[in-house]
N, C-alpha and C. Protein backbone atom coordinates (compact mmCIF):
# COMPACT_ATOMS: atom_id res chain seq x y z
N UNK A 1 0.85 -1.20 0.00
CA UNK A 1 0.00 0.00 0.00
C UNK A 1 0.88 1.24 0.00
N UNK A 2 0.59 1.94 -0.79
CA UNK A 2 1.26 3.23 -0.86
C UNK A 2 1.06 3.87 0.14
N UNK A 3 2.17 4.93 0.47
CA UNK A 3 2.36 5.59 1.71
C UNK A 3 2.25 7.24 1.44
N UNK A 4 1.26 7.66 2.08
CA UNK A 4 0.87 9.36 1.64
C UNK A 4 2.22 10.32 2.26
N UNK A 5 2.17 11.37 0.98
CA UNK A 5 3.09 11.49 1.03
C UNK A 5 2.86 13.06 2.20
N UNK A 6 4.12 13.03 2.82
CA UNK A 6 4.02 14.02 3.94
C UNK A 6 3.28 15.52 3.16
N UNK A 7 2.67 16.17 4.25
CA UNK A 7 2.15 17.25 3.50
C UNK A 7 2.93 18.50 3.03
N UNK A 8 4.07 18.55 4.23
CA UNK A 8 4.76 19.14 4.51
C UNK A 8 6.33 19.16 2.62
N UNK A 9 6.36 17.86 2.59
CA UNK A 9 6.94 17.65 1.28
C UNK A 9 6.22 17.72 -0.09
N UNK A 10 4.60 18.04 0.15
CA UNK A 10 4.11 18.25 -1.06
C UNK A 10 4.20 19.55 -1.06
N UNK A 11 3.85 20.45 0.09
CA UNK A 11 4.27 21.88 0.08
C UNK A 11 5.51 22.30 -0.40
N UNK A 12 6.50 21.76 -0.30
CA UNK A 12 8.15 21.89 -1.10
C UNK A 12 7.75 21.74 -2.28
N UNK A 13 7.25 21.08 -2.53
CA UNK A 13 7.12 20.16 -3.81
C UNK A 13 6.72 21.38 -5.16
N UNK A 14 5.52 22.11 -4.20
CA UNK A 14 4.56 22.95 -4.69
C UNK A 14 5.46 24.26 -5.11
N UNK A 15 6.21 24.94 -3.85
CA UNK A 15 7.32 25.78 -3.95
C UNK A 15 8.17 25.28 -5.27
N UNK A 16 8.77 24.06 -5.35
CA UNK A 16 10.12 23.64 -6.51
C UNK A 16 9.15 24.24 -8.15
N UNK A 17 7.84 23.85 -8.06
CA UNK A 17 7.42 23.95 -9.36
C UNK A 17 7.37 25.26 -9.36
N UNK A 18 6.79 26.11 -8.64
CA UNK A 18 6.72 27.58 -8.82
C UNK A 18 8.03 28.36 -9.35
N UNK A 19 8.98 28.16 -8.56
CA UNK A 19 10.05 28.44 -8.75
C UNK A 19 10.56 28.21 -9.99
N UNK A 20 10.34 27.18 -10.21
CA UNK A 20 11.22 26.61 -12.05
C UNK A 20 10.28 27.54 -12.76
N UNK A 21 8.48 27.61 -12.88
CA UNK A 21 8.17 28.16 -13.85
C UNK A 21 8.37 29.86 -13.69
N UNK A 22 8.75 30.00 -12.53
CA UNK A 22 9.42 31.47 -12.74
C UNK A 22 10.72 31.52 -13.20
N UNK A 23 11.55 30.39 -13.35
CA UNK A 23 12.44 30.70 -13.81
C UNK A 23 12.31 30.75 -15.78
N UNK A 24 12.04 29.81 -15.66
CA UNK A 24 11.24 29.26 -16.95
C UNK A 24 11.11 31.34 -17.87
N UNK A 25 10.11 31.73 -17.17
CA UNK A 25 9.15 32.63 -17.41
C UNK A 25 10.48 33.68 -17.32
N UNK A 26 10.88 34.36 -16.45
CA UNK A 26 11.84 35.55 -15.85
C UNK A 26 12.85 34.93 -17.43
N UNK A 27 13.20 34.07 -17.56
CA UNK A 27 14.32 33.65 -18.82
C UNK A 27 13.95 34.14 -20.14
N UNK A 28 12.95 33.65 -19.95
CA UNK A 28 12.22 34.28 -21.40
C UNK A 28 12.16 35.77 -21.69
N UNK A 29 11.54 36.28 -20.73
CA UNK A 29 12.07 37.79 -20.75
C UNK A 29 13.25 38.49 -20.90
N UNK A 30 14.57 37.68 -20.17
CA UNK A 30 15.73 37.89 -20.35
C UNK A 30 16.01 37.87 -21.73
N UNK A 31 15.97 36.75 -22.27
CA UNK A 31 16.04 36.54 -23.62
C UNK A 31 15.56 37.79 -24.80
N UNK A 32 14.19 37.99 -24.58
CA UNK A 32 13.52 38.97 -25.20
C UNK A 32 14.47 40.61 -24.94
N UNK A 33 14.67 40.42 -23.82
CA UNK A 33 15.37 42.00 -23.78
C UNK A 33 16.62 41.77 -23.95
N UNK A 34 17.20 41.11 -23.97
CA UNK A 34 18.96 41.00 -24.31
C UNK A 34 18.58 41.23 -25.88
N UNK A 35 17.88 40.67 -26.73
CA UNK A 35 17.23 40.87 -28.45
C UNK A 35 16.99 42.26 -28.38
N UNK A 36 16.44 42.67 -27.66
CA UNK A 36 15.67 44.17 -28.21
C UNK A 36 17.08 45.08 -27.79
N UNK A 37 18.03 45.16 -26.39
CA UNK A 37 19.34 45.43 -26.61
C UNK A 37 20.01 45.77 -27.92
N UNK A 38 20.07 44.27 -28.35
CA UNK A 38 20.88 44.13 -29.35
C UNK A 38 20.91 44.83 -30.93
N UNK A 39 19.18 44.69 -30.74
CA UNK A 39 18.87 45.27 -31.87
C UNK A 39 18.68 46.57 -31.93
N UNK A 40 18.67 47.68 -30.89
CA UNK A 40 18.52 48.73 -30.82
C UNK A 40 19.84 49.24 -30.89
N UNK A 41 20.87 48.40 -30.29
CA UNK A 41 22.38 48.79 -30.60
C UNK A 41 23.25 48.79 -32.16
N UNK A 42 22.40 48.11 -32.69
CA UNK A 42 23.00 47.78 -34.27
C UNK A 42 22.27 48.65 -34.74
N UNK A 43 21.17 49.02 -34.45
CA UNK A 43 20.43 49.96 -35.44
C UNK A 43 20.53 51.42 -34.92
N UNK A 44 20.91 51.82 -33.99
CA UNK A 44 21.64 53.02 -33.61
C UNK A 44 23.07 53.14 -34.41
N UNK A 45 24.05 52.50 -34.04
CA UNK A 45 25.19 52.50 -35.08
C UNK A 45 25.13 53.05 -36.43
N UNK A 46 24.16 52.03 -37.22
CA UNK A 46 23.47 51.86 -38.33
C UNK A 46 23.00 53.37 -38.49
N UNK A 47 22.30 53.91 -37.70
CA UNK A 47 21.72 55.49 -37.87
C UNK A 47 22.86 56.66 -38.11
N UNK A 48 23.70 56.33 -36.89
CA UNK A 48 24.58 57.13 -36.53
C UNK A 48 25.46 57.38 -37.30
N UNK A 49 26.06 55.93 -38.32
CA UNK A 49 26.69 56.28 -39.32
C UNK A 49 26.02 56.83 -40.53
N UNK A 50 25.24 56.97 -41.06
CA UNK A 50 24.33 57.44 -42.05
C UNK A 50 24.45 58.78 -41.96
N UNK A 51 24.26 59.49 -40.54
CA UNK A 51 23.87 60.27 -40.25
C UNK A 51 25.44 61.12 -40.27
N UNK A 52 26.62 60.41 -39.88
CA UNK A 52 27.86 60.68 -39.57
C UNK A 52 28.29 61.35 -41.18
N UNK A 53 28.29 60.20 -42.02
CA UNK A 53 28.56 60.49 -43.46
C UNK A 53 27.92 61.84 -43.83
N UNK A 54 26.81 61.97 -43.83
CA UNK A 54 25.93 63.08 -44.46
C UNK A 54 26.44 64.52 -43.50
N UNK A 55 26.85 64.35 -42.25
CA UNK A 55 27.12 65.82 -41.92
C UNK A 55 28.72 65.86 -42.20
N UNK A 56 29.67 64.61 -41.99
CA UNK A 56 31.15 65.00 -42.60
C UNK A 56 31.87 65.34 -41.11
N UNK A 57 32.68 65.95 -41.44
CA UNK A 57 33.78 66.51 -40.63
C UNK A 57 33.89 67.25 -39.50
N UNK A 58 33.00 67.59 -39.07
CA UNK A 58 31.71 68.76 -38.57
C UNK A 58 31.89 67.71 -37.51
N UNK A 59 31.49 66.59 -37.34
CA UNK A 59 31.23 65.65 -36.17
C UNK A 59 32.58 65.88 -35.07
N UNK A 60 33.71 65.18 -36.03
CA UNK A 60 35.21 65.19 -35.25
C UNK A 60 35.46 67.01 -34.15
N UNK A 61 34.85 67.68 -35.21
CA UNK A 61 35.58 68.91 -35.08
C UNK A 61 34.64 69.26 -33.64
N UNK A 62 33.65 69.41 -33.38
CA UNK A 62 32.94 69.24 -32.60
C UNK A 62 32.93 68.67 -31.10
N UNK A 63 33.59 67.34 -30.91
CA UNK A 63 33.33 66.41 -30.06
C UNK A 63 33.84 66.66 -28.90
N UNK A 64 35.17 67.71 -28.82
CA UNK A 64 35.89 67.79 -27.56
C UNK A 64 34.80 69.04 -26.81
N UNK A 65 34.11 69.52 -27.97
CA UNK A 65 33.09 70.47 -26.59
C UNK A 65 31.69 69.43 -26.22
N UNK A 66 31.44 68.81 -27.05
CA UNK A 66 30.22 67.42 -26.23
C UNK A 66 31.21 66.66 -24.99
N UNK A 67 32.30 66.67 -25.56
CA UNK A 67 33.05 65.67 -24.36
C UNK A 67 33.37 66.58 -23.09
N UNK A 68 33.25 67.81 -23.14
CA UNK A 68 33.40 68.52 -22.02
C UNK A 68 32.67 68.46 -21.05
N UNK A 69 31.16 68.89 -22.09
CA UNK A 69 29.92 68.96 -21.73
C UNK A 69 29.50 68.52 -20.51
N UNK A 70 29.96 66.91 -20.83
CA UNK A 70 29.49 65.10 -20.49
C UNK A 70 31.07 65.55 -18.92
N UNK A 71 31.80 66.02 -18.95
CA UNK A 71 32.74 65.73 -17.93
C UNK A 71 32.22 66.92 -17.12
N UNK A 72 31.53 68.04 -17.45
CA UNK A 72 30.97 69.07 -16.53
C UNK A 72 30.00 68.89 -15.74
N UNK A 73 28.87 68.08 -16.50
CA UNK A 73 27.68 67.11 -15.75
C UNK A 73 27.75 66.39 -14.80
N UNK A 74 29.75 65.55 -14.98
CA UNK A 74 30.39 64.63 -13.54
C UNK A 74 30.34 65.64 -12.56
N UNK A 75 31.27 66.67 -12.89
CA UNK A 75 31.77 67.57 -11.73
C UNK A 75 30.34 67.97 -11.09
N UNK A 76 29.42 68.43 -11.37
CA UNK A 76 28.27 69.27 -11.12
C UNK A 76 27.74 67.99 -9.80
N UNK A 77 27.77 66.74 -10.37
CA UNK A 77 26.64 65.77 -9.62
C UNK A 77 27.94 65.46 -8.26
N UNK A 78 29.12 65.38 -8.98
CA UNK A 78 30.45 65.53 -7.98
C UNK A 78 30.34 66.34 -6.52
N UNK A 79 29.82 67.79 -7.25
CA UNK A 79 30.15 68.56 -6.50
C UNK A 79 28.62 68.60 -5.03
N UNK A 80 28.14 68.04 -6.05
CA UNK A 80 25.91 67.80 -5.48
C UNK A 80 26.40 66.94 -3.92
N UNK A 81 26.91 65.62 -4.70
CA UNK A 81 27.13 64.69 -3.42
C UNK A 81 27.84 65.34 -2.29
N UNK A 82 29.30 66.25 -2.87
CA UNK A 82 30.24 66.67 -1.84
C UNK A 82 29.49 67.70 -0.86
N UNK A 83 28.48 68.09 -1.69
CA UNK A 83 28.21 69.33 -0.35
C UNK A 83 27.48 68.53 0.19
N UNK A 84 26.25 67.66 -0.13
CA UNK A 84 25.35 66.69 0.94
C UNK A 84 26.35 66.30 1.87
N UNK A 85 27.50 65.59 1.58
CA UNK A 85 28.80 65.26 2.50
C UNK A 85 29.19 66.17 3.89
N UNK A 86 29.42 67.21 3.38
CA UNK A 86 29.94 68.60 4.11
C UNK A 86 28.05 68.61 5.00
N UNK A 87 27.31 68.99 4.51
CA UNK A 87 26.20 69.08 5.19
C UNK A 87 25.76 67.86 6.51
N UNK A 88 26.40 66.91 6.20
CA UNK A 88 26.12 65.61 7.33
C UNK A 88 26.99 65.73 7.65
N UNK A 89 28.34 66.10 7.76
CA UNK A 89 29.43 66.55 8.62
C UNK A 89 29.04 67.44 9.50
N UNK A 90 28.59 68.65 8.90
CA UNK A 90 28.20 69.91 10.20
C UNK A 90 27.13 69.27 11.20
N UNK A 91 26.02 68.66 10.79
CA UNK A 91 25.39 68.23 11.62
C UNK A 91 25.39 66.93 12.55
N UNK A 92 26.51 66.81 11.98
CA UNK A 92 26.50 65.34 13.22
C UNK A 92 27.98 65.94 14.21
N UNK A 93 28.42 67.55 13.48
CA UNK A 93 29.58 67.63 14.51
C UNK A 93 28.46 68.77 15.97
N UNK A 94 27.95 69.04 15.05
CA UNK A 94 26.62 70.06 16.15
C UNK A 94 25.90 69.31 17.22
N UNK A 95 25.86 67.86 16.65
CA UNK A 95 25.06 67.20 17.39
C UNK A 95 26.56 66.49 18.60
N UNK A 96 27.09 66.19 18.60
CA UNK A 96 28.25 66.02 19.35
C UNK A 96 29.27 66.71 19.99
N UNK A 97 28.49 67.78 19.41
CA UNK A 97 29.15 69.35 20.49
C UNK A 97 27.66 69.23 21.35
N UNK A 98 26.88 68.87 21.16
CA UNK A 98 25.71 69.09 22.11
C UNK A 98 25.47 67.94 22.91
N UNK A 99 26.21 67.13 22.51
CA UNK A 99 26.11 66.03 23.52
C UNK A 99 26.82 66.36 24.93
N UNK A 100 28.26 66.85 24.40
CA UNK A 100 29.74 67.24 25.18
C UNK A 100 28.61 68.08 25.93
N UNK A 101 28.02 69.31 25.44
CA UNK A 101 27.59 70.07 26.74
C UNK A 101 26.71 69.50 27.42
N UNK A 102 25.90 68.67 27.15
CA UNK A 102 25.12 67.54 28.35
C UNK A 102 26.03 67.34 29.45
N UNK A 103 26.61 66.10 28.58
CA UNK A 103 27.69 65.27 29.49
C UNK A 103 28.32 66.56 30.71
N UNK A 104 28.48 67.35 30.33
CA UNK A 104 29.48 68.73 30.97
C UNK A 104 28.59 69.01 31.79
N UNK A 105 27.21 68.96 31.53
CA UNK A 105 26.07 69.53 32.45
C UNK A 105 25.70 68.76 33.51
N UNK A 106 25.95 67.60 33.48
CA UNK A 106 25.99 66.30 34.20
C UNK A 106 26.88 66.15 35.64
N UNK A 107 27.82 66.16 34.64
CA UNK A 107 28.77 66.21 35.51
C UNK A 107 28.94 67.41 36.26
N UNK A 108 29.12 68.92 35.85
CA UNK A 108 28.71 69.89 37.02
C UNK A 108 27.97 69.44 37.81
N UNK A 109 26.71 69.12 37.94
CA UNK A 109 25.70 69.09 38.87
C UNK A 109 26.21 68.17 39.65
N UNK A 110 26.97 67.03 39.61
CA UNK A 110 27.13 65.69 40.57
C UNK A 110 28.45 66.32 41.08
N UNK A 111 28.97 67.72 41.20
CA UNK A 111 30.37 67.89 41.18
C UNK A 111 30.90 67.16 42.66
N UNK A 112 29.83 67.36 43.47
CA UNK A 112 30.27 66.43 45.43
C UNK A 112 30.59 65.25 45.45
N UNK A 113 29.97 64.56 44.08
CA UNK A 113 30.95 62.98 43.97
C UNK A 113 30.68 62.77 42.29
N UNK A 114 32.00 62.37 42.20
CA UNK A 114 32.53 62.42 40.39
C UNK A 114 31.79 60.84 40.21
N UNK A 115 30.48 60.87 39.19
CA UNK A 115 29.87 60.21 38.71
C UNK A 115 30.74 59.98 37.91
N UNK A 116 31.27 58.24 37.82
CA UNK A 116 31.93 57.88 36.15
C UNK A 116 31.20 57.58 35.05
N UNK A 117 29.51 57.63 34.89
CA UNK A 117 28.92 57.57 34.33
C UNK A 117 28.91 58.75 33.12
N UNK A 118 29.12 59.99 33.98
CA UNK A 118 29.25 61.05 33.62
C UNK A 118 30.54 61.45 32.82
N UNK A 119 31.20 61.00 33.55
CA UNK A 119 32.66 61.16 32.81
C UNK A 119 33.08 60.35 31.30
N UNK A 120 32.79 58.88 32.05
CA UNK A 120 32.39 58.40 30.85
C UNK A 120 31.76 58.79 29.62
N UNK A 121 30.50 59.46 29.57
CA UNK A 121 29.51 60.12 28.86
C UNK A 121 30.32 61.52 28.04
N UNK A 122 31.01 61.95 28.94
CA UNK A 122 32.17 63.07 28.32
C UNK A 122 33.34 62.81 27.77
N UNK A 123 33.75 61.76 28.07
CA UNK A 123 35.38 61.50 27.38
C UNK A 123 34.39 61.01 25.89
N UNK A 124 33.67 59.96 25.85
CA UNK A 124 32.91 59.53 24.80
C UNK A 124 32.62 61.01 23.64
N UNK A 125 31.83 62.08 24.15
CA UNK A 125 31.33 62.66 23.89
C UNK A 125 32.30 63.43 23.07
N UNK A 126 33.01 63.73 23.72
CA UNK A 126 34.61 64.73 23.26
C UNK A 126 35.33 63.68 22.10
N UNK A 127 35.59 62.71 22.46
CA UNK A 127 35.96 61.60 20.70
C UNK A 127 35.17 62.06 19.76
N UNK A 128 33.99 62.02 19.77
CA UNK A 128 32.63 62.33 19.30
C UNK A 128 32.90 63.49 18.11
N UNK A 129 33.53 64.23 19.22
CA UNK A 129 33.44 66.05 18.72
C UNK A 129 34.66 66.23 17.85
N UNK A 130 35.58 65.25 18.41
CA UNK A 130 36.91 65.77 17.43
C UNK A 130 37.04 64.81 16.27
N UNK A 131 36.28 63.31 15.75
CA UNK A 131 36.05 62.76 15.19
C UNK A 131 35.41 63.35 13.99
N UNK A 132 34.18 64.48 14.72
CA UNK A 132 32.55 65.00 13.91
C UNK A 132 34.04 65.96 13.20
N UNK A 133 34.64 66.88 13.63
CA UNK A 133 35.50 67.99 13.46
C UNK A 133 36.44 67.25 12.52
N UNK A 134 37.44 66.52 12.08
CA UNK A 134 37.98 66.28 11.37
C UNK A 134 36.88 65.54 10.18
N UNK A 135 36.19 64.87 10.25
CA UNK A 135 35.26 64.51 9.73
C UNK A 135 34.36 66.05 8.56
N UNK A 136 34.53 67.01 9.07
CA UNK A 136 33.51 68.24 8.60
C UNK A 136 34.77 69.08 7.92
N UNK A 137 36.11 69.00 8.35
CA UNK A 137 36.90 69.85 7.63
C UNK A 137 37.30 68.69 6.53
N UNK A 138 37.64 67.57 6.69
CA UNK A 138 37.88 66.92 5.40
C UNK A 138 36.77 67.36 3.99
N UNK A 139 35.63 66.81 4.63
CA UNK A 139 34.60 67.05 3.72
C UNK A 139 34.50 68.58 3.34
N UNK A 140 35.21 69.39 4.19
CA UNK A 140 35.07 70.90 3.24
C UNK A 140 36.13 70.92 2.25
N UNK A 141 37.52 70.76 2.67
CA UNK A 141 38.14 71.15 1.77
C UNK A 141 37.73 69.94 0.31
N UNK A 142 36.95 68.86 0.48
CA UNK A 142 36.63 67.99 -0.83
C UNK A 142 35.79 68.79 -1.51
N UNK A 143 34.56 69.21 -0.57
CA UNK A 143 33.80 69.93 -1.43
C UNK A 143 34.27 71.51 -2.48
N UNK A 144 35.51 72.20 -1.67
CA UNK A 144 36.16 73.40 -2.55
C UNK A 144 36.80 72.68 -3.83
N UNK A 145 37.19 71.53 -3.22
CA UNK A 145 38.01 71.16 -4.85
C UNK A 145 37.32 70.47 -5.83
N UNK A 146 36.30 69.58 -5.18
CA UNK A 146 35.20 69.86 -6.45
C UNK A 146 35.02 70.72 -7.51
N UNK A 147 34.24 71.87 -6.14
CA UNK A 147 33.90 73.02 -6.97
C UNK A 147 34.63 73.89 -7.45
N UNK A 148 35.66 73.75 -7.30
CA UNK A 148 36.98 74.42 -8.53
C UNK A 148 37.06 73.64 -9.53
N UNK A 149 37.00 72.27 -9.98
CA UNK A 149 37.12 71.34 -10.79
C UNK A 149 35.88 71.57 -11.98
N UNK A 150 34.54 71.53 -11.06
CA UNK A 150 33.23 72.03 -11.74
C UNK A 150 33.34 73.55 -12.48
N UNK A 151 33.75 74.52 -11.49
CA UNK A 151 34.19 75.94 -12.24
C UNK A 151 34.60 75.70 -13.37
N UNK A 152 36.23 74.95 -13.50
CA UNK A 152 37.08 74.79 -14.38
C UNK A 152 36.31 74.30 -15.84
N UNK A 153 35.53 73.02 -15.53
CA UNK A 153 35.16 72.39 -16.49
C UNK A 153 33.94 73.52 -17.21
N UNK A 154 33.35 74.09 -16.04
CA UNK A 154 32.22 75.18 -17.15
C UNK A 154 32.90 76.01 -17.77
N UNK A 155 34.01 76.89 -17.22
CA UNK A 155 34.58 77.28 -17.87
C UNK A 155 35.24 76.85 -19.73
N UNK A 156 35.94 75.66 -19.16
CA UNK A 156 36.15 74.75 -20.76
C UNK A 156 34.73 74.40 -21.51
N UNK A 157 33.93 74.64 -20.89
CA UNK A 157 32.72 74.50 -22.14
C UNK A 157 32.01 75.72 -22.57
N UNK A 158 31.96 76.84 -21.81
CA UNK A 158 31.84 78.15 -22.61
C UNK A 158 33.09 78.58 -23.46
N UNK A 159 34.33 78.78 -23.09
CA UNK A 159 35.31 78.40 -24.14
C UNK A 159 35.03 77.48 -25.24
N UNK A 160 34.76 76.72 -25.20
CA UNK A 160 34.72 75.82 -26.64
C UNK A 160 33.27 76.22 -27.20
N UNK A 161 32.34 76.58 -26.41
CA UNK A 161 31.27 76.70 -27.00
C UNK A 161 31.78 77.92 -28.19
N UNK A 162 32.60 79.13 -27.48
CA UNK A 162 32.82 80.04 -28.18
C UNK A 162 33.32 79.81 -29.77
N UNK A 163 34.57 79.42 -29.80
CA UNK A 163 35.34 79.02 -30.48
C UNK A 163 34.62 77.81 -31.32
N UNK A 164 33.96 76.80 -31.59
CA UNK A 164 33.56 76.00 -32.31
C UNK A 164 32.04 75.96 -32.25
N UNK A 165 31.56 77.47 -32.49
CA UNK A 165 29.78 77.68 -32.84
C UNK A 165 29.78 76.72 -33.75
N UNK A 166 30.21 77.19 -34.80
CA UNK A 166 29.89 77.00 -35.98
C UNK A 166 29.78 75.35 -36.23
N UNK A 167 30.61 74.88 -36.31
CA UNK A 167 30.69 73.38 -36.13
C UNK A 167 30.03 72.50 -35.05
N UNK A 168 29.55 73.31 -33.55
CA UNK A 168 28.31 72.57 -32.73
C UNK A 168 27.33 72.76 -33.63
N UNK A 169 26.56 73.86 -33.92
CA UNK A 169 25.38 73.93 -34.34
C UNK A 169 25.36 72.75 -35.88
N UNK A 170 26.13 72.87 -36.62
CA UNK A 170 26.41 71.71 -37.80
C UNK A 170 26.22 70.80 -37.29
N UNK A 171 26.17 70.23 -36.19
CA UNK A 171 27.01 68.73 -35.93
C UNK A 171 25.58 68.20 -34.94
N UNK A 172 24.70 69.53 -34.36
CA UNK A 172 24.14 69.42 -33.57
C UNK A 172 22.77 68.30 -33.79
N UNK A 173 22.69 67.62 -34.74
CA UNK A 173 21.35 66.80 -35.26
C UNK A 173 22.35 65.20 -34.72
N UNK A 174 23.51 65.11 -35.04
CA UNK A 174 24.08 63.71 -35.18
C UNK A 174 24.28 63.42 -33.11
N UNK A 175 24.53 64.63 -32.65
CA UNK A 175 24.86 64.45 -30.97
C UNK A 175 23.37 64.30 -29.79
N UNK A 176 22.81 64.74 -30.96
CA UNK A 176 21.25 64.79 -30.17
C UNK A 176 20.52 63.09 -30.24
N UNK A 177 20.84 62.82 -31.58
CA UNK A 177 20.51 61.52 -31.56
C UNK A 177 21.14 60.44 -30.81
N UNK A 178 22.15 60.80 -30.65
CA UNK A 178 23.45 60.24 -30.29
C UNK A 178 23.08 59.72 -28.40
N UNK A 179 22.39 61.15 -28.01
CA UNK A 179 22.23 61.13 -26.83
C UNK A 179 20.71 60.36 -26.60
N UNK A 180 20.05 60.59 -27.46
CA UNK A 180 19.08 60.30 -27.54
C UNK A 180 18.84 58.58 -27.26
N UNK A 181 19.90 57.71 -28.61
CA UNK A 181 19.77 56.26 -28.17
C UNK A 181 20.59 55.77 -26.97
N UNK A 182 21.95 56.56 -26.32
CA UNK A 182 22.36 56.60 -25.03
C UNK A 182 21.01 56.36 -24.01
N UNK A 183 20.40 57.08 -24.09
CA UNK A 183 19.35 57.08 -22.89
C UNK A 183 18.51 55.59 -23.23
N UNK A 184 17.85 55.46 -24.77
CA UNK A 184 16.77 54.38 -24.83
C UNK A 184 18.32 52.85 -24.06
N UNK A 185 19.13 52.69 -24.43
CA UNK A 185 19.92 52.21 -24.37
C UNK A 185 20.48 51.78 -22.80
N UNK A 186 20.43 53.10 -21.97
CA UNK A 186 20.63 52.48 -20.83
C UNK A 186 19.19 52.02 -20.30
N UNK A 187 18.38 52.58 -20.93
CA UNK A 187 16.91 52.30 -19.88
C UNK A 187 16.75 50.40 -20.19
N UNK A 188 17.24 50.14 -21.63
CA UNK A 188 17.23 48.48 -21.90
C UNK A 188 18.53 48.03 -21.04
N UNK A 189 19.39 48.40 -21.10
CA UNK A 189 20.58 47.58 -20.20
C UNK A 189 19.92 47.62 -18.82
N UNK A 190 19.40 48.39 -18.14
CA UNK A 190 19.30 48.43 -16.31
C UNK A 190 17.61 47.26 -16.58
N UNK A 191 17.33 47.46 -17.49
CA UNK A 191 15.83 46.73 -17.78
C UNK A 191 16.47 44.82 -17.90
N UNK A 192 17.81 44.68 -18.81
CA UNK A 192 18.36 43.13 -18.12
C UNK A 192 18.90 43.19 -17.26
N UNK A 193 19.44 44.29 -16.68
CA UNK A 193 20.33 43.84 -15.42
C UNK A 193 19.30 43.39 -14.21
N UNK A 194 17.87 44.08 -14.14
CA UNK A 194 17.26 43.78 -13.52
C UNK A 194 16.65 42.26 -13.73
N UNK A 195 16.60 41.83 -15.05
CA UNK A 195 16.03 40.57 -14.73
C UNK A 195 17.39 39.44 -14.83
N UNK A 196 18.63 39.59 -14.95
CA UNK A 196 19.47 38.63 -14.43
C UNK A 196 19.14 38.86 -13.11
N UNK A 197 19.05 39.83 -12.43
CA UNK A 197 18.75 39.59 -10.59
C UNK A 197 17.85 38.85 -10.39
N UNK A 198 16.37 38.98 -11.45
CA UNK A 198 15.34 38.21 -11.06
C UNK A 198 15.43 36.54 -10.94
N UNK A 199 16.47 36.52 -12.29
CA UNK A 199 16.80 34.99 -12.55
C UNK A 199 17.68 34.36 -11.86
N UNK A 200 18.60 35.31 -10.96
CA UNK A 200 19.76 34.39 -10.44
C UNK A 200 18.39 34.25 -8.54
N UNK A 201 17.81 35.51 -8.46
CA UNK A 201 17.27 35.24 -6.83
C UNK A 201 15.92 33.65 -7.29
N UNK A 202 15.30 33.65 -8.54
CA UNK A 202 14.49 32.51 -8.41
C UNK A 202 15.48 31.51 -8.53
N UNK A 203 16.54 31.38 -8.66
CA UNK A 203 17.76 29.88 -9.24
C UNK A 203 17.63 29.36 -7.60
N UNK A 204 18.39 30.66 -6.90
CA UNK A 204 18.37 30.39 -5.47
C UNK A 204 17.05 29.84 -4.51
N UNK A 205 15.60 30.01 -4.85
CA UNK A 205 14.92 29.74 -4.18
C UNK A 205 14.97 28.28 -4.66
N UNK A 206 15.10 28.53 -5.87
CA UNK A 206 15.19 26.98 -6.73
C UNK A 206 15.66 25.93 -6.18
C-alpha cells in the first residue's frame, strides 16, 4: 500500500514547481530583452553612421566640446554629493558638540561625587566632537576642490562653446541623436540587469 506522502513535502514540492516556472518565465524575458538590446544597438550604429557620413567633418571637429559637456555634468553631480557630505558633517559635529555640553552639564551638577557615568559620557562625547571635526573639515576642503574642478570644467565648455559655434550647431542633429539612443539604451541595459537579478534570486529559491 502506498504511503501518503508528507504534506509538509508536497508543500516543497509545490514551492520547486513555482520556482522553475518562474524561472522558466523571468528567462524568457531575459532573452527577449537581451534581443531588443541588441537590436537597438546595431540599429543606432546603423543610424549614426548614415547620419555621420551626411554631416562630414563637422562631427570630429565638434566632439571635444560634447566631451566637455558630459565631464561638466560629472563635476556638477560631484560637487551635489560633496556638499550633501559637508552638510552631514556639520550636523553630526553640532550634534556632538551638544552632547559634550550635556555630558558637561551632568557632571557639574554631581560635582560632590565624580559620577563615572558622567565622565564616561564626556570623554565619549569629546571623541565624538573631534572625530565630527575632522570629519567636517575633510569634507570641506573635498567639497572646494570639487567646486573648482566644476568651475574649471564650465569654464572649458563656454570656451569651446565660443570658439567652435559654428561646427556645434552643424554637428548638432548627429549628438542629439546620439544622446538620444544613449538614454533608450541604458533604460534596456538596467531593464536586463534587472532581470538577471530576477533569474539568479528565483535559481536560489530553486
Amino acid at each position: 500500500e502506498e504511503e501518503e506522502l508528507d504534506p509538509r513535502i508536497q508543500e516543497e514540492l509545490e514551492h520547486l514547481n513555482q520556482a522553475n516556472e518562474e524561472i522558466n518565465c523571468v528567462e524568457l524575458q531575459l532573452d527577449e530583452a537581451r534581443t531588443a538590446y541588441r537590436r537597438i544597438l546595431s540599429e543606432s550604429a546603423r543610424k549614426l553612421n548614415a547620419q555621420g557620413s551626411q554631416l562630414g567633418n563637422c562631427i570630429e571637429k565638434a566632439r571635444p566640446y560634447y566631451e566637455a559637456r558630459r565631464l561638466a555634468k560629472e563635476a556638477q553631480q560631484e560637487t551635489q554629493k560633496a556638499a550633501l557630505r559637508y552638510e552631514r558633517a556639520v550636523s553630526m559635529h553640532n550634534a556632538a558638540r551638544e552632547m559634550v555640553f550635556v555630558a558637561e552639564q551632568g557632571v557639574m551638577a554631581d560635582k560632590n561625587r565624580l559620577d563615572p557615568t558622567w565622565q564616561e559620557m564626556l570623554n565619549h562625547a569629546t571623541c565624538k566632537v573631534n572625530e565630527a571635526e575632522e570629519e567636517r573639515l575633510r569634507s570641506e576642503r573635498e567639497h572646494q576642490r570639487v567646486t573648482q574642478l566644476c568651475q574649471q570644467a564650465e569654464a572649458k565648455v563656454q570656451a569651446l562653446q565660443k570658439s567652435l559655434k559654428r561646427v556645434i550647431v552643424k554637428s548638432k542633429p548627429y549628438f542629439e541623436l546620439k544622446a538620444q539612443f544613449n538614454q533608450i539604451l541604458e533604460e534596456h541595459k538596467a531593464k536586463v540587469t534587472a532581470l538577471e537579478r530576477l533569474v539568479s534570486q528565483a535559481k536560489t529559491r530553486y
